[in-house]
N, C-alpha and C. Protein backbone atom coordinates (compact mmCIF):
# COMPACT_ATOMS: atom_id res chain seq x y z
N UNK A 1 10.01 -10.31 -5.16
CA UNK A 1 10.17 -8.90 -4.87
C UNK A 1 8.81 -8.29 -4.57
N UNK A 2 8.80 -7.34 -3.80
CA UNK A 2 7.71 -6.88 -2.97
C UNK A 2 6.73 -6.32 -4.47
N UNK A 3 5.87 -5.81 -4.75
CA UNK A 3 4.73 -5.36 -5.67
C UNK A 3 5.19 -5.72 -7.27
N UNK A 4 5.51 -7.10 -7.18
CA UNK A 4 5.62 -7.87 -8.39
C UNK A 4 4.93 -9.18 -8.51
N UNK A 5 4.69 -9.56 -9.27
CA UNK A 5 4.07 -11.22 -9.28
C UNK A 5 4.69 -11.46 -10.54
N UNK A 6 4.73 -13.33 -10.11
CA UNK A 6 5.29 -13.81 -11.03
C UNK A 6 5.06 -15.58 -10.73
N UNK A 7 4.52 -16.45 -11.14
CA UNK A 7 4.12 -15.54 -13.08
C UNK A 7 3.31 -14.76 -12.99
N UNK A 8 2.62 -14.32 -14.03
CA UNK A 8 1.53 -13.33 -13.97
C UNK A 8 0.65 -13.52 -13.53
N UNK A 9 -0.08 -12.68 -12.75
CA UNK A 9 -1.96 -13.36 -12.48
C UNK A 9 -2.98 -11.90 -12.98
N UNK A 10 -3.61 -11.75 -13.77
CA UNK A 10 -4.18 -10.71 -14.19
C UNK A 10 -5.11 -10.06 -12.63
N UNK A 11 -5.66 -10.92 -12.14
CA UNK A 11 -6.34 -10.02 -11.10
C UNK A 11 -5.66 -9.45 -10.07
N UNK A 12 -4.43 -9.51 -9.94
CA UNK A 12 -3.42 -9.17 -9.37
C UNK A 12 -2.66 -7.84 -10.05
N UNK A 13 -2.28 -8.25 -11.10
CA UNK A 13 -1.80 -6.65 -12.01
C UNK A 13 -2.90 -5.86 -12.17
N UNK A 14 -4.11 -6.12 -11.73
CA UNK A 14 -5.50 -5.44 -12.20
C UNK A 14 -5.08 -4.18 -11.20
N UNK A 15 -4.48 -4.52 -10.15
CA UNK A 15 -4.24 -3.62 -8.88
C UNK A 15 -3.34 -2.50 -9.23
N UNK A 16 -3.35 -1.22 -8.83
CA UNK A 16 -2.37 -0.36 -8.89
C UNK A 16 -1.56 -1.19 -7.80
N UNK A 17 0.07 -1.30 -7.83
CA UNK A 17 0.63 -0.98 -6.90
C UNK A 17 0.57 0.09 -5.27
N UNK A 18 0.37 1.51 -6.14
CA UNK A 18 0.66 2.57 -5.27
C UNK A 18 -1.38 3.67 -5.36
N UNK A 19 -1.21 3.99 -4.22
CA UNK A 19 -2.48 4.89 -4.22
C UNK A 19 -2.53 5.49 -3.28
N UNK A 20 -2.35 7.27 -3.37
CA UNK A 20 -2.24 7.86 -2.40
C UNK A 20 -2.46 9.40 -2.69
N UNK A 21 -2.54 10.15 -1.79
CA UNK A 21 -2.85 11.88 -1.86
C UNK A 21 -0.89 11.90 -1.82
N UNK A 22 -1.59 12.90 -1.88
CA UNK A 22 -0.68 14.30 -1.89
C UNK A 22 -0.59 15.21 -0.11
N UNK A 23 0.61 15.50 0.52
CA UNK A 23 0.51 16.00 1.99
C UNK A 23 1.05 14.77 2.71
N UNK A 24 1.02 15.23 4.00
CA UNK A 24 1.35 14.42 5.23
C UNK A 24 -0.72 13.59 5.62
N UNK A 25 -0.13 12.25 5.70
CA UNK A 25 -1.33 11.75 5.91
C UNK A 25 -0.80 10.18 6.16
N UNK A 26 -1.97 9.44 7.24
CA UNK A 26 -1.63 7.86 7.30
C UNK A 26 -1.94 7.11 6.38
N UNK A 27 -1.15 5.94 6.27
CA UNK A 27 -1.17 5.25 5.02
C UNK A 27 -1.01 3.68 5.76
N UNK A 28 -1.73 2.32 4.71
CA UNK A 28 -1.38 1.21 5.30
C UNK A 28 -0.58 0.48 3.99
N UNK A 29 -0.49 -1.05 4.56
CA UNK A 29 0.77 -1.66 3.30
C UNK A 29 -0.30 -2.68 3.30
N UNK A 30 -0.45 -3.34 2.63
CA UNK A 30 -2.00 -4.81 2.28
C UNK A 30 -0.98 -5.72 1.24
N UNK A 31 -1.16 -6.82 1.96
CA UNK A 31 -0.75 -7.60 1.04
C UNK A 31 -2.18 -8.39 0.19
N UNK A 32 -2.16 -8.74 -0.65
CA UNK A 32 -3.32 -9.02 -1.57
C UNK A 32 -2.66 -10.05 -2.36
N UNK A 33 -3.62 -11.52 -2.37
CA UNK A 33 -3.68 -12.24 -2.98
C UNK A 33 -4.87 -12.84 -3.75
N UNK A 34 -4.67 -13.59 -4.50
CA UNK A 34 -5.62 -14.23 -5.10
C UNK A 34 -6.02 -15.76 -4.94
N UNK A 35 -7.17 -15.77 -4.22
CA UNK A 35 -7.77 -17.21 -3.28
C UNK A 35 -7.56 -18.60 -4.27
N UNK A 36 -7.54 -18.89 -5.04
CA UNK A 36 -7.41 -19.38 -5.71
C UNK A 36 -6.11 -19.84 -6.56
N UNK A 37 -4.90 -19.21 -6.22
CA UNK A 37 -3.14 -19.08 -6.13
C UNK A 37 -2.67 -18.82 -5.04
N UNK A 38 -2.67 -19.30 -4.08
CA UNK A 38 -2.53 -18.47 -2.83
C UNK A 38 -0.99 -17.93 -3.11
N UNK A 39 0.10 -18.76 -3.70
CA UNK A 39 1.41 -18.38 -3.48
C UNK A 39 1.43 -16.99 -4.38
N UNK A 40 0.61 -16.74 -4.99
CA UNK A 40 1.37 -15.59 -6.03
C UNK A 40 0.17 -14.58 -5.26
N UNK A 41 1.18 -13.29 -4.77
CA UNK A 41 0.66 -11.94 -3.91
C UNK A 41 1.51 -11.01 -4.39
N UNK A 42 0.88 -9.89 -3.84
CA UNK A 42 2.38 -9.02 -3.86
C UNK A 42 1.17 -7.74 -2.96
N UNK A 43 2.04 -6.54 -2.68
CA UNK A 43 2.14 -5.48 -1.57
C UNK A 43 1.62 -3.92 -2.35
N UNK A 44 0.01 -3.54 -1.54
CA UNK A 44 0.44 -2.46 -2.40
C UNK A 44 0.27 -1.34 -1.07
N UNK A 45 0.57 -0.11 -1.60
CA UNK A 45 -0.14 1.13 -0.45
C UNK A 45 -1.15 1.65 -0.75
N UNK A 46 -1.72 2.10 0.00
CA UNK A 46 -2.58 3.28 0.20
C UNK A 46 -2.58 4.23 1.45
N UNK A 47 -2.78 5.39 0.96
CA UNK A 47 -3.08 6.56 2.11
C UNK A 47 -3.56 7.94 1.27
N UNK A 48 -4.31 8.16 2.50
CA UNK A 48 -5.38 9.40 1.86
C UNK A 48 -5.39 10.55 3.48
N UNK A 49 -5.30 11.45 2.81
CA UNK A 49 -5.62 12.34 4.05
C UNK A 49 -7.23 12.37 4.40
N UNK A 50 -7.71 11.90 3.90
CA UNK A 50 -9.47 12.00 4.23
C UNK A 50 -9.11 11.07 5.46
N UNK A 51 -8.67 10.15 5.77
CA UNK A 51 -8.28 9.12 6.97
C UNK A 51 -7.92 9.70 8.10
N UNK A 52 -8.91 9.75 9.16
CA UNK A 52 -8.62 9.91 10.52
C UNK A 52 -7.58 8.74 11.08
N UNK A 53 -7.45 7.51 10.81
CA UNK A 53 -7.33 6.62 11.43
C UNK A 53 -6.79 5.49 10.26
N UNK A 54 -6.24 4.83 10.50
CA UNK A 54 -5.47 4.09 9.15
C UNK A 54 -6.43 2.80 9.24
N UNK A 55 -6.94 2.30 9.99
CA UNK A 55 -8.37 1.46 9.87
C UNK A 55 -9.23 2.14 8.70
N UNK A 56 -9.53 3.78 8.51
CA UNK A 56 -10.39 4.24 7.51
C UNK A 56 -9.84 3.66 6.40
N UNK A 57 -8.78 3.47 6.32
CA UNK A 57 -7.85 3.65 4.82
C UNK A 57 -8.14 2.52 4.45
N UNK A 58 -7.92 1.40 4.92
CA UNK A 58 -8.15 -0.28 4.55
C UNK A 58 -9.52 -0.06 4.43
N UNK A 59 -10.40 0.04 5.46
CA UNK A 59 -11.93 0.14 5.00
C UNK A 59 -12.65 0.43 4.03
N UNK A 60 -11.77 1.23 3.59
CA UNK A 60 -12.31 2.06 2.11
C UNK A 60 -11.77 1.24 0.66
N UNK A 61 -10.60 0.64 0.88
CA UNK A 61 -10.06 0.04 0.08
C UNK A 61 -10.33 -1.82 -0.11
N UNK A 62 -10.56 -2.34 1.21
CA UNK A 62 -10.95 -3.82 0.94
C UNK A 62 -12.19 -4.74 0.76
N UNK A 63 -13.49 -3.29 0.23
CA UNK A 63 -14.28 -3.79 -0.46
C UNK A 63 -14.13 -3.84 -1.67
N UNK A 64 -13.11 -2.95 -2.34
CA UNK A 64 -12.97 -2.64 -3.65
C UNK A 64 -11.98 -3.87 -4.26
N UNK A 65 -11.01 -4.84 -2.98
CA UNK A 65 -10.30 -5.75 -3.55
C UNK A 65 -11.62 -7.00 -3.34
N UNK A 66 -11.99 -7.03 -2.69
CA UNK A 66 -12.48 -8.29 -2.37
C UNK A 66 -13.60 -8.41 -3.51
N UNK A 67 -13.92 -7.14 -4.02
CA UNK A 67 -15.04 -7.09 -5.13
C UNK A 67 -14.27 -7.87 -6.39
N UNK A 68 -13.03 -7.44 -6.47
CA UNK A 68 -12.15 -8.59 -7.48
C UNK A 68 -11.99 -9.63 -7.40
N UNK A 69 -12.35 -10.10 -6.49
CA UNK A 69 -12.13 -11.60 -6.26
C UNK A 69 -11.10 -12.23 -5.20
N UNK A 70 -10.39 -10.50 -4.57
CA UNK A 70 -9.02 -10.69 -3.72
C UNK A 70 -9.39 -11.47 -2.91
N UNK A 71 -8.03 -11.50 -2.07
CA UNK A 71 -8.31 -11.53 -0.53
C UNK A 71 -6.72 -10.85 0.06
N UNK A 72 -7.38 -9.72 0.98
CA UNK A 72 -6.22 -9.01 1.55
C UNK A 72 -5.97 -9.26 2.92
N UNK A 73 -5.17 -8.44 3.51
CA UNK A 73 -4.61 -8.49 4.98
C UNK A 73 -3.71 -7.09 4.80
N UNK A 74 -3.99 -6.54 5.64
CA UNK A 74 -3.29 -5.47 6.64
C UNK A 74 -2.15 -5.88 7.22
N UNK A 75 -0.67 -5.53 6.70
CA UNK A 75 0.47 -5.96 7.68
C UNK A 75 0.54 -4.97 8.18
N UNK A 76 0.24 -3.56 8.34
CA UNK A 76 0.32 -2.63 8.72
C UNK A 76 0.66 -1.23 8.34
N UNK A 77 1.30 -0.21 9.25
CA UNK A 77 0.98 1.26 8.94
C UNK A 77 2.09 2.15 8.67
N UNK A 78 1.59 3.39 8.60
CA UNK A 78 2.84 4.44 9.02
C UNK A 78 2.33 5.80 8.78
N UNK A 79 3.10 6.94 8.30
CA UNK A 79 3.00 8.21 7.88
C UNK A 79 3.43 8.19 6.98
N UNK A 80 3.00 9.23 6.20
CA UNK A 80 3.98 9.36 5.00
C UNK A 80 3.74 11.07 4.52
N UNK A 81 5.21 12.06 3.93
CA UNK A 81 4.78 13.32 3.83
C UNK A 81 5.43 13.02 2.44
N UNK A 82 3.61 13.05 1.28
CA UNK A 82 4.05 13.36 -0.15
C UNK A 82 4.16 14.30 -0.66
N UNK A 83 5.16 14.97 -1.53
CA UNK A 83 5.57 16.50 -1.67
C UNK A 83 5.78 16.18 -3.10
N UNK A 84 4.27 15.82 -4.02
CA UNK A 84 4.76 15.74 -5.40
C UNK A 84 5.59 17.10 -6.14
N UNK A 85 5.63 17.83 -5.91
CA UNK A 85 6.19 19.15 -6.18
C UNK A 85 7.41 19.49 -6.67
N UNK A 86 7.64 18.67 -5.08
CA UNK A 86 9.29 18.11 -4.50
C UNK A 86 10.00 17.00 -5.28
N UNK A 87 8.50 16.05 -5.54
CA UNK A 87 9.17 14.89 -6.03
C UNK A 87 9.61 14.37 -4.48
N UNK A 88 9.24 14.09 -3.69
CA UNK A 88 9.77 13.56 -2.74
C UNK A 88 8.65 13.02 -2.05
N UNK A 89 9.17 11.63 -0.70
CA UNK A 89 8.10 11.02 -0.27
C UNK A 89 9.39 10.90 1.15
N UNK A 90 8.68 11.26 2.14
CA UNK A 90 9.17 10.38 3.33
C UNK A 90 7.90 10.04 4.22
N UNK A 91 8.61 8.66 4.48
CA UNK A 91 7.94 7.51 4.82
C UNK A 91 8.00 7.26 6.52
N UNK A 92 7.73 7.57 7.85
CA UNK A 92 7.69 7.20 8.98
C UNK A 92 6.93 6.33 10.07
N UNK A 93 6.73 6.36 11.15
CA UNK A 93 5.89 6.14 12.02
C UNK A 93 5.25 4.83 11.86
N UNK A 94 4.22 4.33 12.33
CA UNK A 94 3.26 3.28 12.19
C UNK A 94 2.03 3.66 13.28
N UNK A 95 0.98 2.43 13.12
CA UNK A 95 -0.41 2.64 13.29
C UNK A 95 -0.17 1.37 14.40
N UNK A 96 -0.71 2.40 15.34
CA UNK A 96 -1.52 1.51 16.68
C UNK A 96 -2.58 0.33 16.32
N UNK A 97 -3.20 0.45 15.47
CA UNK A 97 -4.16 -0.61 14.89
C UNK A 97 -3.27 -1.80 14.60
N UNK A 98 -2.99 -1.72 14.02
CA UNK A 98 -2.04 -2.72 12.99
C UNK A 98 -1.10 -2.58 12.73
N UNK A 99 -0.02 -2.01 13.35
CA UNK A 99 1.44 -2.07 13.85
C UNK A 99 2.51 -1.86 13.15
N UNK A 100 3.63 -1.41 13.15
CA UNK A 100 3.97 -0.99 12.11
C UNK A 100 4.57 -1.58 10.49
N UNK A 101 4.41 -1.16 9.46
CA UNK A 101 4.22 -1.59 8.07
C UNK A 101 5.83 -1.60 7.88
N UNK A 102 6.62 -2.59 7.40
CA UNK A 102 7.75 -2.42 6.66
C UNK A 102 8.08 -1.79 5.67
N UNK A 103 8.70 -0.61 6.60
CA UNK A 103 8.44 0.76 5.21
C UNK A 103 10.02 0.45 3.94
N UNK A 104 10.45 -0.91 4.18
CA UNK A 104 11.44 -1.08 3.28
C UNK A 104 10.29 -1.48 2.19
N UNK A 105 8.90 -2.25 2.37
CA UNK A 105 8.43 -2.71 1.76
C UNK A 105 7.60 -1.44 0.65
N UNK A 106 7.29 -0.45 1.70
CA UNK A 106 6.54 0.40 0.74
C UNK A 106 7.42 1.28 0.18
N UNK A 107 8.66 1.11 0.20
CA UNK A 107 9.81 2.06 -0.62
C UNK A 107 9.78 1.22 -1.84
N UNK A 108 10.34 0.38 -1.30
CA UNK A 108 10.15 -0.91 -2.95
C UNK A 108 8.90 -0.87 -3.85
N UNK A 109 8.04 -1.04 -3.45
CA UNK A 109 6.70 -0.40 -3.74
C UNK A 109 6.00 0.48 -4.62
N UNK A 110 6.71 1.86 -3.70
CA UNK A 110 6.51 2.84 -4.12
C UNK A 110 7.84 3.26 -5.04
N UNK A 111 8.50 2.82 -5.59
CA UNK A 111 9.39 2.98 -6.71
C UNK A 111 8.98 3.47 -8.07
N UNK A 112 7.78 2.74 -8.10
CA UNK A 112 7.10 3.06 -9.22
C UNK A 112 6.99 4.30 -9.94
N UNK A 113 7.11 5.50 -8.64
CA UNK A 113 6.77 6.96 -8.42
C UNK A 113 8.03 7.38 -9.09
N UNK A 114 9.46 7.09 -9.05
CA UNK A 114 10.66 7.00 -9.61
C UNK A 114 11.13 8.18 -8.58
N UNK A 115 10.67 8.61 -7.41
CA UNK A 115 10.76 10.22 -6.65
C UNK A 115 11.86 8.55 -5.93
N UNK A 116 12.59 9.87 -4.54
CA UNK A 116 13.87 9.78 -3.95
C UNK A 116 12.37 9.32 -2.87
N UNK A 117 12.50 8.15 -1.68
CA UNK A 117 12.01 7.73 -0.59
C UNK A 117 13.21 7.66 0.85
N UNK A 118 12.96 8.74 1.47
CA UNK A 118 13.14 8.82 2.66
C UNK A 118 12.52 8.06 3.72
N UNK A 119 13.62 7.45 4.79
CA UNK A 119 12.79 6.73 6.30
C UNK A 119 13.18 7.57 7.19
């Protein structure tokens, strides 16, 4: 299942699942593993409105995995309008960079949030 591992790998749960603002802003999906297990990964998000460009978003984020010992990849992108308020998240679009992200994947994902996910 998408942002689970199993068995456990601590540098792997070290990871939030989910990481993101608040608003309409681009977001990417990274899958992240650990070099050393290759089979055990799992999927997390990020998006920040500081991101012109969903390239910013990974940039900012895959020195901070690789400083763990990761190793990630970019499956790709989308939009997303978070309305913690609302309690609500909808999830759209994708990124010309890196194409679009299986937003079934970042619903699963983003479950964590326990809010209602719209596509």
């Amino acid at each position: 299942m998408p942002g689970t591992v199993a068995p456990s790998n601590p540098l792997l749960e070290a990871v939030k699942d989910v990481d993101m603002d608040s608003g309409r802003f681009k977001y990417v999906l990274i899958k992240i593993w650990d070099p050393h297990h290759k089979n055990q990964h799992k999927y997390i998000v990020r998006g920040y409105s500081r991101a012109a460009f969903h390239a910013d978003v990974f940039e900012e984020v895959e020195p901070g995995l690789e400083g763990l010992g990761l190793e990630c990849h970019c499956t790709g992108g989308g939009r997303v309008l978070h309305e913690p308020d609302k309690k609500s998240i909808h999830v759209y679009g994708y990124s010309q960079g890196f194409g679009l992200a299986d937003h079934s994947i970042f619903t699963s994902v983003s479950r964590v949030l326990a809010w209602p996910i719209t596509q």
